[in-house]
C-alpha atoms as a PDB file:
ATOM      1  CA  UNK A   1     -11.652  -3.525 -24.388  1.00  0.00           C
ATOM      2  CA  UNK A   2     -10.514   0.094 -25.531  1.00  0.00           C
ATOM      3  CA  UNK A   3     -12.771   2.672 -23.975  1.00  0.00           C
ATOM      4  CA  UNK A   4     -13.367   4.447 -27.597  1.00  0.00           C
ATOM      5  CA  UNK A   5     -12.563   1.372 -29.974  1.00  0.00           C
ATOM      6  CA  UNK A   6     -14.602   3.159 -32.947  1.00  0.00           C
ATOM      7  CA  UNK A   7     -12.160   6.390 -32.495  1.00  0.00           C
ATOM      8  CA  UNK A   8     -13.546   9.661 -30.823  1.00  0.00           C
ATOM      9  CA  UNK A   9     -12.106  12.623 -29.202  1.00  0.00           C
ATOM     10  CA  UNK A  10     -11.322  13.248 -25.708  1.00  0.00           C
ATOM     11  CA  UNK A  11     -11.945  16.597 -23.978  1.00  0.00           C
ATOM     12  CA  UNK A  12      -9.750  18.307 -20.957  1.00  0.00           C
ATOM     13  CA  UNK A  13     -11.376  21.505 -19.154  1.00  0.00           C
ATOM     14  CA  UNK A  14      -9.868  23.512 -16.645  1.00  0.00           C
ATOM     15  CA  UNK A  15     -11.893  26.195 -14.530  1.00  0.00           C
ATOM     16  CA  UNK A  16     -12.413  28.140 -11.211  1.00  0.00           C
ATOM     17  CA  UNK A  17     -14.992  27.250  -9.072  1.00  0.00           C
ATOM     18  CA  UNK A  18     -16.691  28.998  -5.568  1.00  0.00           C
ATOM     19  CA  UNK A  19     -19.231  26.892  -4.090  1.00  0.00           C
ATOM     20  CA  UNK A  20     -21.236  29.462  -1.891  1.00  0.00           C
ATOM     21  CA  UNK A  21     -22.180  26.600   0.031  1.00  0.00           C
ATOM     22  CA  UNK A  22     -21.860  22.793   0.617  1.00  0.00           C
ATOM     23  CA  UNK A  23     -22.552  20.627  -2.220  1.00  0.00           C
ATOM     24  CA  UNK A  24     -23.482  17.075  -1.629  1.00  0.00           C
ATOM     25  CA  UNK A  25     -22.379  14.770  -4.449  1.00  0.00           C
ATOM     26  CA  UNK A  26     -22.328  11.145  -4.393  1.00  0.00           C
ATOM     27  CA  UNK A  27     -22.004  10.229  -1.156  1.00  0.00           C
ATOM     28  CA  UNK A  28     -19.451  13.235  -0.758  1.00  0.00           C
ATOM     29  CA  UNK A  29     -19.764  16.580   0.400  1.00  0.00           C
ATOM     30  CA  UNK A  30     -17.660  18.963  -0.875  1.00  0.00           C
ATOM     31  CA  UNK A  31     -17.402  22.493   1.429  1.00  0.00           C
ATOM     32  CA  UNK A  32     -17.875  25.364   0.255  1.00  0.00           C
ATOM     33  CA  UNK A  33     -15.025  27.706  -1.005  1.00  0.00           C
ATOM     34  CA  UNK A  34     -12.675  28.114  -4.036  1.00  0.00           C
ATOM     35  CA  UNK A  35     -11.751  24.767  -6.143  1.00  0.00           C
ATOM     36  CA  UNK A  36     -10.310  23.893  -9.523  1.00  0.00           C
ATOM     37  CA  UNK A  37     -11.907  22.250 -10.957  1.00  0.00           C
ATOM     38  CA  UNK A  38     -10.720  19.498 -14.259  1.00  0.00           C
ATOM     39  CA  UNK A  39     -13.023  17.578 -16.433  1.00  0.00           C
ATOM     40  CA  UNK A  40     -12.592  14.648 -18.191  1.00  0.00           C
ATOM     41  CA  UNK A  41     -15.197  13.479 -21.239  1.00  0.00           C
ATOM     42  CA  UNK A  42     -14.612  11.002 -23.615  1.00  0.00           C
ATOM     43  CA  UNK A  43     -16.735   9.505 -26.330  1.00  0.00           C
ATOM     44  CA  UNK A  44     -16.145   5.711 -25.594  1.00  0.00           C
ATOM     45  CA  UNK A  45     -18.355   3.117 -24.748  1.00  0.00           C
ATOM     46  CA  UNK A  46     -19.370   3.903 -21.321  1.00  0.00           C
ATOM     47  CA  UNK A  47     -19.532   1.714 -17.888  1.00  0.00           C
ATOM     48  CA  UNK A  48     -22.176  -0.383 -17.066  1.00  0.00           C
ATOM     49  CA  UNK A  49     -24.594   1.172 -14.106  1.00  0.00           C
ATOM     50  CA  UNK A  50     -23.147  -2.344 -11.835  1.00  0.00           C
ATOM     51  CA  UNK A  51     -19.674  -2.068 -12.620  1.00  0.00           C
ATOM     52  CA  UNK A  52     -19.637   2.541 -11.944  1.00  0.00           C
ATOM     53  CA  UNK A  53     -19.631   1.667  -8.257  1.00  0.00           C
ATOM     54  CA  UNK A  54     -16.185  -0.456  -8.519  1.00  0.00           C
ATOM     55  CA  UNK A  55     -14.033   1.000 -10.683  1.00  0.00           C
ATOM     56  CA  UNK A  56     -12.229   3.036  -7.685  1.00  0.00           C
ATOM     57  CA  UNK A  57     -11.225  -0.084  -5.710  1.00  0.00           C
ATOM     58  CA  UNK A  58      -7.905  -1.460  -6.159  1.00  0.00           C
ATOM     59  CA  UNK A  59      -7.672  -4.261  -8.378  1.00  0.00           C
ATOM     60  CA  UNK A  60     -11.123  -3.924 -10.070  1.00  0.00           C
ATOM     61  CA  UNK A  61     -10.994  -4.424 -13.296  1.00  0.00           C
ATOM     62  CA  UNK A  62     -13.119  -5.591 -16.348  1.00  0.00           C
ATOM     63  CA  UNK A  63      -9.871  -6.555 -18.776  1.00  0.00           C
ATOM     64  CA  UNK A  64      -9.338 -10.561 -19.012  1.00  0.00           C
ATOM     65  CA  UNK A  65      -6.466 -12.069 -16.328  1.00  0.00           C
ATOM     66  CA  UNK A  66      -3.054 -10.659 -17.629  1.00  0.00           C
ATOM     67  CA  UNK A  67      -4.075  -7.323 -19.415  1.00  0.00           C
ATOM     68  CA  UNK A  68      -4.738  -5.341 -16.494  1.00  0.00           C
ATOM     69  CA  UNK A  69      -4.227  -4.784 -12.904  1.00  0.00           C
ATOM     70  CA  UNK A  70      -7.444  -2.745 -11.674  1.00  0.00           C
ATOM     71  CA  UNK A  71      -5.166  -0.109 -10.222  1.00  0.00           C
ATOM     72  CA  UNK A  72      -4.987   2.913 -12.255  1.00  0.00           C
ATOM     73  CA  UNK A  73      -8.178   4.696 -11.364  1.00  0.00           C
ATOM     74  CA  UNK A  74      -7.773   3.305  -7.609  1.00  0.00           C
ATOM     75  CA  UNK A  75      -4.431   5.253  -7.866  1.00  0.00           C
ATOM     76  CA  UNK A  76      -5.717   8.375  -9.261  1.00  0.00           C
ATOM     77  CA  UNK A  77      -8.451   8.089  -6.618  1.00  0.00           C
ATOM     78  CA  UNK A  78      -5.416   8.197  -4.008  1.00  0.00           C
ATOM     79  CA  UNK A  79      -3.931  10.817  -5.439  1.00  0.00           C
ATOM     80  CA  UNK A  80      -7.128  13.145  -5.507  1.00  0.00           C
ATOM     81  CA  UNK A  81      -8.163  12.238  -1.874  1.00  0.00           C
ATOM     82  CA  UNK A  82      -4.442  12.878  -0.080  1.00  0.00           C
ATOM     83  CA  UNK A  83      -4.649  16.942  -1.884  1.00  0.00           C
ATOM     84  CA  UNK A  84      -8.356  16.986  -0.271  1.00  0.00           C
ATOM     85  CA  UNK A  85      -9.464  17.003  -3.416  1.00  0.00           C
ATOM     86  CA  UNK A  86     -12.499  15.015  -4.492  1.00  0.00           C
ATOM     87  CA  UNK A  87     -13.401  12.903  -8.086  1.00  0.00           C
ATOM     88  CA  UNK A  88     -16.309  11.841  -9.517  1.00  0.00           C
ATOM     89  CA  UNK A  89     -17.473   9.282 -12.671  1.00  0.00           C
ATOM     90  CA  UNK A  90     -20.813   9.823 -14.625  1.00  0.00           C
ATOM     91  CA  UNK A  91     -21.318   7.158 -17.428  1.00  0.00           C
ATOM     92  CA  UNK A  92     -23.869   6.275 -19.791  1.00  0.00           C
ATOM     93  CA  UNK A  93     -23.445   3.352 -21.712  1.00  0.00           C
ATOM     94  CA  UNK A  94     -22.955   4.301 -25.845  1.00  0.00           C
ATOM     95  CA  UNK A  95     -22.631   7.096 -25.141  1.00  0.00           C
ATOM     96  CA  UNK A  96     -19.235   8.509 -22.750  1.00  0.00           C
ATOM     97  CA  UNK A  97     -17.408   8.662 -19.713  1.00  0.00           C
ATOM     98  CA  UNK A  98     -17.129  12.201 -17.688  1.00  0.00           C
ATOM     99  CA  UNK A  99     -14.831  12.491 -14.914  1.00  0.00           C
ATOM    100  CA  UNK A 100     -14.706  15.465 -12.745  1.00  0.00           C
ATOM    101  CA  UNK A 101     -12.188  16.294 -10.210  1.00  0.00           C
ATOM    102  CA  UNK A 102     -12.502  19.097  -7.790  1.00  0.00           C
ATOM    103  CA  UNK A 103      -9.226  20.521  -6.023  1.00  0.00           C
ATOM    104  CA  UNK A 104      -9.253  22.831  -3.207  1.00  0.00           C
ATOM    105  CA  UNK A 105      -7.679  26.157  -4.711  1.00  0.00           C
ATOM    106  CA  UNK A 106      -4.533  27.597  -2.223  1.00  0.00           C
ATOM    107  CA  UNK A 107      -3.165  30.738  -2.378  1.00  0.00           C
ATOM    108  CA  UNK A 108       0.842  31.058  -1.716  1.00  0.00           C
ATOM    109  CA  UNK A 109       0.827  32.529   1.763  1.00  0.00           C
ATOM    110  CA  UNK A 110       3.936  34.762   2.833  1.00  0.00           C
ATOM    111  CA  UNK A 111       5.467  33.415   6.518  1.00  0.00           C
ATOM    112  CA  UNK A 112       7.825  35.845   7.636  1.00  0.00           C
ATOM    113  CA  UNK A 113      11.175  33.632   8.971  1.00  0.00           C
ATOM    114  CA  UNK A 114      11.093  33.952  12.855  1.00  0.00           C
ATOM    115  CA  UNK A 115      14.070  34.954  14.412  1.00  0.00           C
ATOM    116  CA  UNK A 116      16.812  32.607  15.125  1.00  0.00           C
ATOM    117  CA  UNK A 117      17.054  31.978  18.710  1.00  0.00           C
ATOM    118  CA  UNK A 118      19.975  30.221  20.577  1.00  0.00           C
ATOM    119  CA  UNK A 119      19.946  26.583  20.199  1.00  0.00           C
ATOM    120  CA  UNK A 120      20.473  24.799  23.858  1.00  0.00           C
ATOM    121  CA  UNK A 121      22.678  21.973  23.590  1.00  0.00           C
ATOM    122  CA  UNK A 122      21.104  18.423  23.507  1.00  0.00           C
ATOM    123  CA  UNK A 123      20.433  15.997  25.875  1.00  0.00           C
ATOM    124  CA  UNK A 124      21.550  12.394  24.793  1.00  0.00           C
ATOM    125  CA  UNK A 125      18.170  10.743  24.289  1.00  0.00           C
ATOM    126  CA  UNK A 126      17.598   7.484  25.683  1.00  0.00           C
ATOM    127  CA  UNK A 127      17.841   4.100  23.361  1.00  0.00           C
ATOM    128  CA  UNK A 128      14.150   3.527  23.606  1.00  0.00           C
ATOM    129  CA  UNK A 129      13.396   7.407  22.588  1.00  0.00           C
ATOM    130  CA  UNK A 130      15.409   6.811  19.273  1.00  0.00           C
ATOM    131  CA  UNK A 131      14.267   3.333  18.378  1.00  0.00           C
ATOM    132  CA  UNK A 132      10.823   5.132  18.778  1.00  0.00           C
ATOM    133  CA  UNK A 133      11.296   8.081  16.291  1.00  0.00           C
ATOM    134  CA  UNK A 134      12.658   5.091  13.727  1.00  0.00           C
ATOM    135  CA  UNK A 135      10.868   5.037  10.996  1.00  0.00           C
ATOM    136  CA  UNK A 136      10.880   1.436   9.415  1.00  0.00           C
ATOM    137  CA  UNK A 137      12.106  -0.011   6.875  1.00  0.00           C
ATOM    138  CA  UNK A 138       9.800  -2.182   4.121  1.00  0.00           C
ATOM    139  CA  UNK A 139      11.416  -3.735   1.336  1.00  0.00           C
ATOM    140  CA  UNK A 140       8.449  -4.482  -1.187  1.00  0.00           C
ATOM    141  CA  UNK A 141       9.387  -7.283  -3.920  1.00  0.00           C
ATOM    142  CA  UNK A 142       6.655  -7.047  -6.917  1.00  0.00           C
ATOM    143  CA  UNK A 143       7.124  -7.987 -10.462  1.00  0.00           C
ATOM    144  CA  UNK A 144       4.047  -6.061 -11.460  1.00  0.00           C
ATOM    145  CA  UNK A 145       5.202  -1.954 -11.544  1.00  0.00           C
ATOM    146  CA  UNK A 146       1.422  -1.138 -11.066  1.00  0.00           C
ATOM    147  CA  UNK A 147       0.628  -3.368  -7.891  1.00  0.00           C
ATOM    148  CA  UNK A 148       4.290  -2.328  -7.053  1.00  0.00           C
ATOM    149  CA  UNK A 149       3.213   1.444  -6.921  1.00  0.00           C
ATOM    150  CA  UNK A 150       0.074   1.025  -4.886  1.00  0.00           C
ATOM    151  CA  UNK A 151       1.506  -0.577  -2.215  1.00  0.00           C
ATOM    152  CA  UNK A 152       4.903   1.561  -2.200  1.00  0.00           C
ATOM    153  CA  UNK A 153       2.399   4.763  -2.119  1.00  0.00           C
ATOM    154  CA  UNK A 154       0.541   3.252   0.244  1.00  0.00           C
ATOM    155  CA  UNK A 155       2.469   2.567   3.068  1.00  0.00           C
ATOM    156  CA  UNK A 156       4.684   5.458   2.179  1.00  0.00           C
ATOM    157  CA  UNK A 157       1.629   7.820   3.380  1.00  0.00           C
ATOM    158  CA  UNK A 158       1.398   6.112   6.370  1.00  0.00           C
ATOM    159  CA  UNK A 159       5.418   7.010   7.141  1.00  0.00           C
ATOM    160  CA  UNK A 160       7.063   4.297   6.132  1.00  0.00           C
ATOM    161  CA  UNK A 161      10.290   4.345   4.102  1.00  0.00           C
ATOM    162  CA  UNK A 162       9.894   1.715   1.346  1.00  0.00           C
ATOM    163  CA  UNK A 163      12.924   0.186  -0.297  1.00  0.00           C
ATOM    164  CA  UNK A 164      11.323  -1.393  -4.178  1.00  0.00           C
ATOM    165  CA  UNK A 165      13.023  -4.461  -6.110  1.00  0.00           C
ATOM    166  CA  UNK A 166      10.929  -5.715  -9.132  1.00  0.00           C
ATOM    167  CA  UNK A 167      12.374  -9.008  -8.571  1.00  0.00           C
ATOM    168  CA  UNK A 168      13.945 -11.538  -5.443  1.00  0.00           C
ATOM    169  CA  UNK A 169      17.520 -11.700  -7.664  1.00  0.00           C
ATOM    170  CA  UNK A 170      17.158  -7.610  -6.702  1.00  0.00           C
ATOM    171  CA  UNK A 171      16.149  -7.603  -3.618  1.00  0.00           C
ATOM    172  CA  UNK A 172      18.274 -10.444  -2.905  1.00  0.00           C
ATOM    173  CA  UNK A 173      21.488  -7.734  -4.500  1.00  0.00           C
ATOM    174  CA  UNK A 174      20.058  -5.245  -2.208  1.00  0.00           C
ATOM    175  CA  UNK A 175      20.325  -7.173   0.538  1.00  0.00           C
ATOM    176  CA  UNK A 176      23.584  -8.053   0.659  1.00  0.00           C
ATOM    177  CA  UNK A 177      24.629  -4.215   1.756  1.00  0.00           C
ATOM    178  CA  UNK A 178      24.721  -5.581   5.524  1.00  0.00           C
ATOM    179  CA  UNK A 179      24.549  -1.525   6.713  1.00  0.00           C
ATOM    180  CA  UNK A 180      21.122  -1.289   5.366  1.00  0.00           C
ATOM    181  CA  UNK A 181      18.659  -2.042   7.872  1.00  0.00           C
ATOM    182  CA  UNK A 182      14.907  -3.950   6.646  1.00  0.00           C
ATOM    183  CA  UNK A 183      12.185  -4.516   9.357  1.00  0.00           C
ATOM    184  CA  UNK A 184       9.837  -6.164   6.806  1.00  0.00           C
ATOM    185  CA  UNK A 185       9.576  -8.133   3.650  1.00  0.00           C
ATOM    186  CA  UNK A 186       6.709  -7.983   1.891  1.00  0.00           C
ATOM    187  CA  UNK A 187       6.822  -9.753  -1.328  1.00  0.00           C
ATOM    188  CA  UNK A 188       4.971 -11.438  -4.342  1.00  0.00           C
ATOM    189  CA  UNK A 189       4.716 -15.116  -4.103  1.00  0.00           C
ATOM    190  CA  UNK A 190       4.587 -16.105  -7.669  1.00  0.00           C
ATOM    191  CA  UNK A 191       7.332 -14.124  -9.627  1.00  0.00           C
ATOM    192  CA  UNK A 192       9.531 -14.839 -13.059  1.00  0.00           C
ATOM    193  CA  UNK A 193      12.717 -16.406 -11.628  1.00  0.00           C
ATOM    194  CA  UNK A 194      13.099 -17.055  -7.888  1.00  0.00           C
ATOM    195  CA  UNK A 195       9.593 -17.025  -6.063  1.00  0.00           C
ATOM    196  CA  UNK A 196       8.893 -15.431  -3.020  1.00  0.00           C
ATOM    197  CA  UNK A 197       9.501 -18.131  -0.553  1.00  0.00           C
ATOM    198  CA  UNK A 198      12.373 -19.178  -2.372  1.00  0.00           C
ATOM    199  CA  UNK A 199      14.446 -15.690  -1.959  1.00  0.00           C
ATOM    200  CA  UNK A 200      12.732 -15.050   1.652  1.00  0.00           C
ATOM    201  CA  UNK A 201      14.371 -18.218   3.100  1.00  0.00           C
ATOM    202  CA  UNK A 202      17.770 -16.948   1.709  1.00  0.00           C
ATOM    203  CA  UNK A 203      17.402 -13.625   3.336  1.00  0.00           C
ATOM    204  CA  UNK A 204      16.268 -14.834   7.096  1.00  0.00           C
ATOM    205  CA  UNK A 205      19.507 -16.682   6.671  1.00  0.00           C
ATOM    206  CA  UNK A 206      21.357 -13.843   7.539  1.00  0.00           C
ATOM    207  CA  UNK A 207      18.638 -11.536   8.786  1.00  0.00           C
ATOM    208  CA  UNK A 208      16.796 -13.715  11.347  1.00  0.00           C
ATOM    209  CA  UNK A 209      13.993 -12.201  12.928  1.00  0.00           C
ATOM    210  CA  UNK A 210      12.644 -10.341  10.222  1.00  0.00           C
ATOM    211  CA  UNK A 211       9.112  -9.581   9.324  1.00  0.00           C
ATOM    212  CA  UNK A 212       7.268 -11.633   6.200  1.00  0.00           C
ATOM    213  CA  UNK A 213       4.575 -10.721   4.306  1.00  0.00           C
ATOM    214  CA  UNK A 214       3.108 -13.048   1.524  1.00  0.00           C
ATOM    215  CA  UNK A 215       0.825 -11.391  -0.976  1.00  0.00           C
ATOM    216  CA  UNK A 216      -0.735 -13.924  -3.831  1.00  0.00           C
ATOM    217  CA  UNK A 217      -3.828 -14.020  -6.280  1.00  0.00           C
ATOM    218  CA  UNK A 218      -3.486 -17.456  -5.931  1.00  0.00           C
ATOM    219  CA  UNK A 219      -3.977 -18.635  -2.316  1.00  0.00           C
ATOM    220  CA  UNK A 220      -5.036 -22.513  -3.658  1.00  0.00           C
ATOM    221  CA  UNK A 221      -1.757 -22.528  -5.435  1.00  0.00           C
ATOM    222  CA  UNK A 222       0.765 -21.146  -2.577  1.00  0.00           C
ATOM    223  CA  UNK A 223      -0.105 -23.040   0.516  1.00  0.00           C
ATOM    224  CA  UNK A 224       1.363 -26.418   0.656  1.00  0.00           C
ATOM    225  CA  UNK A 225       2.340 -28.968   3.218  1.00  0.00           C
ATOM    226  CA  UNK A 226       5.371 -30.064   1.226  1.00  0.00           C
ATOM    227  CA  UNK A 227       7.516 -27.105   1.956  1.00  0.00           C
ATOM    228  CA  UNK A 228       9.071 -26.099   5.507  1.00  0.00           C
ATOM    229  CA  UNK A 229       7.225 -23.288   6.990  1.00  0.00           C
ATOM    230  CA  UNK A 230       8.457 -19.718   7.117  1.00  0.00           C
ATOM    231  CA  UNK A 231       7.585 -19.089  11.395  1.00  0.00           C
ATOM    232  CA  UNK A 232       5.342 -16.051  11.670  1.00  0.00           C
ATOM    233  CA  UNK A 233       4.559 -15.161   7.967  1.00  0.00           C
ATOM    234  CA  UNK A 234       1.292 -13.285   6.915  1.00  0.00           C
ATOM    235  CA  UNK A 235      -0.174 -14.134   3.918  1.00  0.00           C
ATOM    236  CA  UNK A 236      -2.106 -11.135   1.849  1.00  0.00           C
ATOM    237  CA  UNK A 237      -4.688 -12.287  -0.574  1.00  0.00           C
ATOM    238  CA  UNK A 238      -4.915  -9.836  -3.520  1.00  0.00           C
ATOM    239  CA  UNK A 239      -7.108  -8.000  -4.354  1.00  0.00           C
ATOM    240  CA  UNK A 240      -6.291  -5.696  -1.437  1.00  0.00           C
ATOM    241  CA  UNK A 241      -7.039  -2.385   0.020  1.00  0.00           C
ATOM    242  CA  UNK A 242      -4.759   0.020   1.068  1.00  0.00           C
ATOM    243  CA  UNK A 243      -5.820  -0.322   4.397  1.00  0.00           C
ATOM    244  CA  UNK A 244      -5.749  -3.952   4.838  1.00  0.00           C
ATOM    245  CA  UNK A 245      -2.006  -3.651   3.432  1.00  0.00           C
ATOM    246  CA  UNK A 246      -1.097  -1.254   5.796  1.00  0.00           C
ATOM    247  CA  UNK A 247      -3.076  -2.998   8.513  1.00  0.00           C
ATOM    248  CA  UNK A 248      -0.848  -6.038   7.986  1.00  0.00           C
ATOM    249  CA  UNK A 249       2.453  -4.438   8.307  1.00  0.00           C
ATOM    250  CA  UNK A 250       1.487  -2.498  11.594  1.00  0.00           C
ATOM    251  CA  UNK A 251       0.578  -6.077  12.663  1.00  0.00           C
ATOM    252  CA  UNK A 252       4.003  -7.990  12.053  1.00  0.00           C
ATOM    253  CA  UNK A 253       6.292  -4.779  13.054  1.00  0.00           C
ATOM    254  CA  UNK A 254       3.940  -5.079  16.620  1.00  0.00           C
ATOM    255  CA  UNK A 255       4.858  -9.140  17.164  1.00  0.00           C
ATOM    256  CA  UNK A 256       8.394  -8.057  16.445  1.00  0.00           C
ATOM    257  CA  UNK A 257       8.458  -5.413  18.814  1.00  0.00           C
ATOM    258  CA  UNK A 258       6.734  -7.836  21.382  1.00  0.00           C
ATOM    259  CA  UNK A 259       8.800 -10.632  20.446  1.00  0.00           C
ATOM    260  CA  UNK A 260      11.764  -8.116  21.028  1.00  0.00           C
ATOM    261  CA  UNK A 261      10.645  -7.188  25.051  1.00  0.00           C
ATOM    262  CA  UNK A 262      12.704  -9.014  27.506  1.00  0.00           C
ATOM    263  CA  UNK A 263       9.947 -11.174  29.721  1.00  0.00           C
ATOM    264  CA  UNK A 264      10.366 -10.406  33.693  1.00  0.00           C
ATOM    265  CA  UNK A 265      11.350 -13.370  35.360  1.00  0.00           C
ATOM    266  CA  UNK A 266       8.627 -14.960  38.030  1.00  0.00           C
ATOM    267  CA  UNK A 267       9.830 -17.276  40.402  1.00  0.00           C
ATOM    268  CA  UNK A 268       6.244 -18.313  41.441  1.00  0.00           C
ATOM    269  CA  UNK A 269       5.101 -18.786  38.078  1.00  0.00           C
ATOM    270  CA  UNK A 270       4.607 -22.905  37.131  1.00  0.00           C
ATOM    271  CA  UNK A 271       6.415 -24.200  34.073  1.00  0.00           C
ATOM    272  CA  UNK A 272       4.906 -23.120  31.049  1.00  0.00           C
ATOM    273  CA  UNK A 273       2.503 -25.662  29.378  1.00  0.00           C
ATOM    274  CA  UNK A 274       4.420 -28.009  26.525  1.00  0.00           C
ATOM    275  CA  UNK A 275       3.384 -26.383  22.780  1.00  0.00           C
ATOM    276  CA  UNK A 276       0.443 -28.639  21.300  1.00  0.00           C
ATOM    277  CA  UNK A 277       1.843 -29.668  18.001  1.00  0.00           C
ATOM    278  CA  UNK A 278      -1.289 -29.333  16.498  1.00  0.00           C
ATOM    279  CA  UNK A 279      -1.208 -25.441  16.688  1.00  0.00           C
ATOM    280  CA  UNK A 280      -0.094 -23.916  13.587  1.00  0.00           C
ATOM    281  CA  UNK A 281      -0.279 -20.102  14.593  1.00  0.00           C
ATOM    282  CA  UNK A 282       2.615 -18.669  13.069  1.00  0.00           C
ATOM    283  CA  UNK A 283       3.565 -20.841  10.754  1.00  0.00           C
ATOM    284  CA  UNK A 284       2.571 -20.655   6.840  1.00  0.00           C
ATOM    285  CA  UNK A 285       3.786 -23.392   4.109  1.00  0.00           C
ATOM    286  CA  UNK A 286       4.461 -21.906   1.105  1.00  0.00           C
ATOM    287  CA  UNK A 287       5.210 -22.898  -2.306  1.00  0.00           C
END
């Protein structure tokens, strides 16, 4: 439903702002100092007092399945936080939405460039020293640009370079440049064309070894005993938080750096207990 369906006008305001001292505000507390701050009102409907403490989280949304995602104000809330900036919603129903955004104020400092001083030449660093300064590689497969953006923001703040294909066919095309290194898929199951299981049991064809991670709004429809399993794949209900996304990759890329540690041999040890086949850790059936 259209925020101002009768018509209305909308109203931007830009000013300066010095709190002479902390201001509490919803939960928040802003310090005090200079801010900028931008204001938001429209004349719409308003947001019901139940719904004005949800509309922030990801995927929250009051439009009917297929006309939104829930992730534009969750987005803008990103955005705000990561400048140290803060935002705030005051609603009444009938009668308008206000949105006000503080933003720390900075002044353009002058650094002086130090002198240049003789670079020493450089040691050779050892293997494990480089594969630690790596950063990894995610390539995110999501038909849906805004769910696509979230989670490619997301995990780029946290320092990871993220590779984007809006479809497997594309990621599938990017793929197939065998220089580029991926640690991690993490992919839409349900997609138009080839699904996500379909176009992640291509890739681990020729890239064995590599991290999976499912994400679905429909876990009933995705697990299924029909299909072979896909060995160590996560599976990432939506809706999701940014930290429950990012939680997930840390997760896989640490089993692939443990699976990757050579085990010390033990003569002493006994033979290692046969696998129960009942176990199903590490294993997912996907559609």
């Amino acid at each position: 439903m259209p925020a101002m369906r009768d018509g209305g006008e909308i109203s931007i305001r830009t000013e300066n702002l010095r709190l002479g001292s902390a201001r509490a505000q919803e939960r928040a507390s802003l310090p005090r100092g200079d801010y900028v701050r931008v204001t938001v009102t429209d004349q719409g409907c308003g947001i019901a007092p139940e719904q004005l403490g949800k509309i922030f989280d990801p995927f929250f949304t009051t439009k009917r399945q297929g006309e939104g995602t829930g992730l534009g104000l969750s987005t803008a809330y990103g955005i705000v936080k990561q400048t140290g900036g803060h935002i705030f919603c005051d609603s009444v129903l009938g009668q308008g939405t206000t949105f006000t955004l503080y933003f720390p104020a900075q002044k353009p400092e002058h650094h002086p460039e130090p002198a240049r001083q003789p670079v020493p030449p450089a040691e050779e660093a050892p293997l494990a020293g480089i594969e630690a300064a790596r950063r990894h590689t995610v390539l995110l497969v999501e038909d849906e640009a805004p769910v696509r953006a979230f989670a490619s923001r997301a995990l780029t703040l946290r320092g990871f370079d993220v590779i984007e294909a809006d479809c497997a066919e594309r990621a599938l095309d990017i793929l197939s440049d065998d220089r580029l290194r991926i640690d991690l898929f993490v992919t839409d199951v349900v997609m138009p064309g080839m699904d996500g299981p379909t176009w992640v049991r291509a890739a681990l064809r020729d890239r064995p070894g590599t991290g999976v991670i499912f994400m679905s709004g429909y876990t009933e429809l995705t697990l299924s005993d029909r299909t072979s399993p896909i060995p160590g794949a996560i599976l990432l209900p939506k809706p999701f938080s940014l930290s429950e996304l990012v939680a997930n990759v840390e997760k896989q890329l640490a089993c692939q750096r443990d699976a990757a540690l050579p085990s010390a041999p033990d003569a002493a040890a006994e033979p290692a207990d046969a696998p129960d086949p009942r176990a199903g850790k590490g294993e997912m059936r996907l559609h």
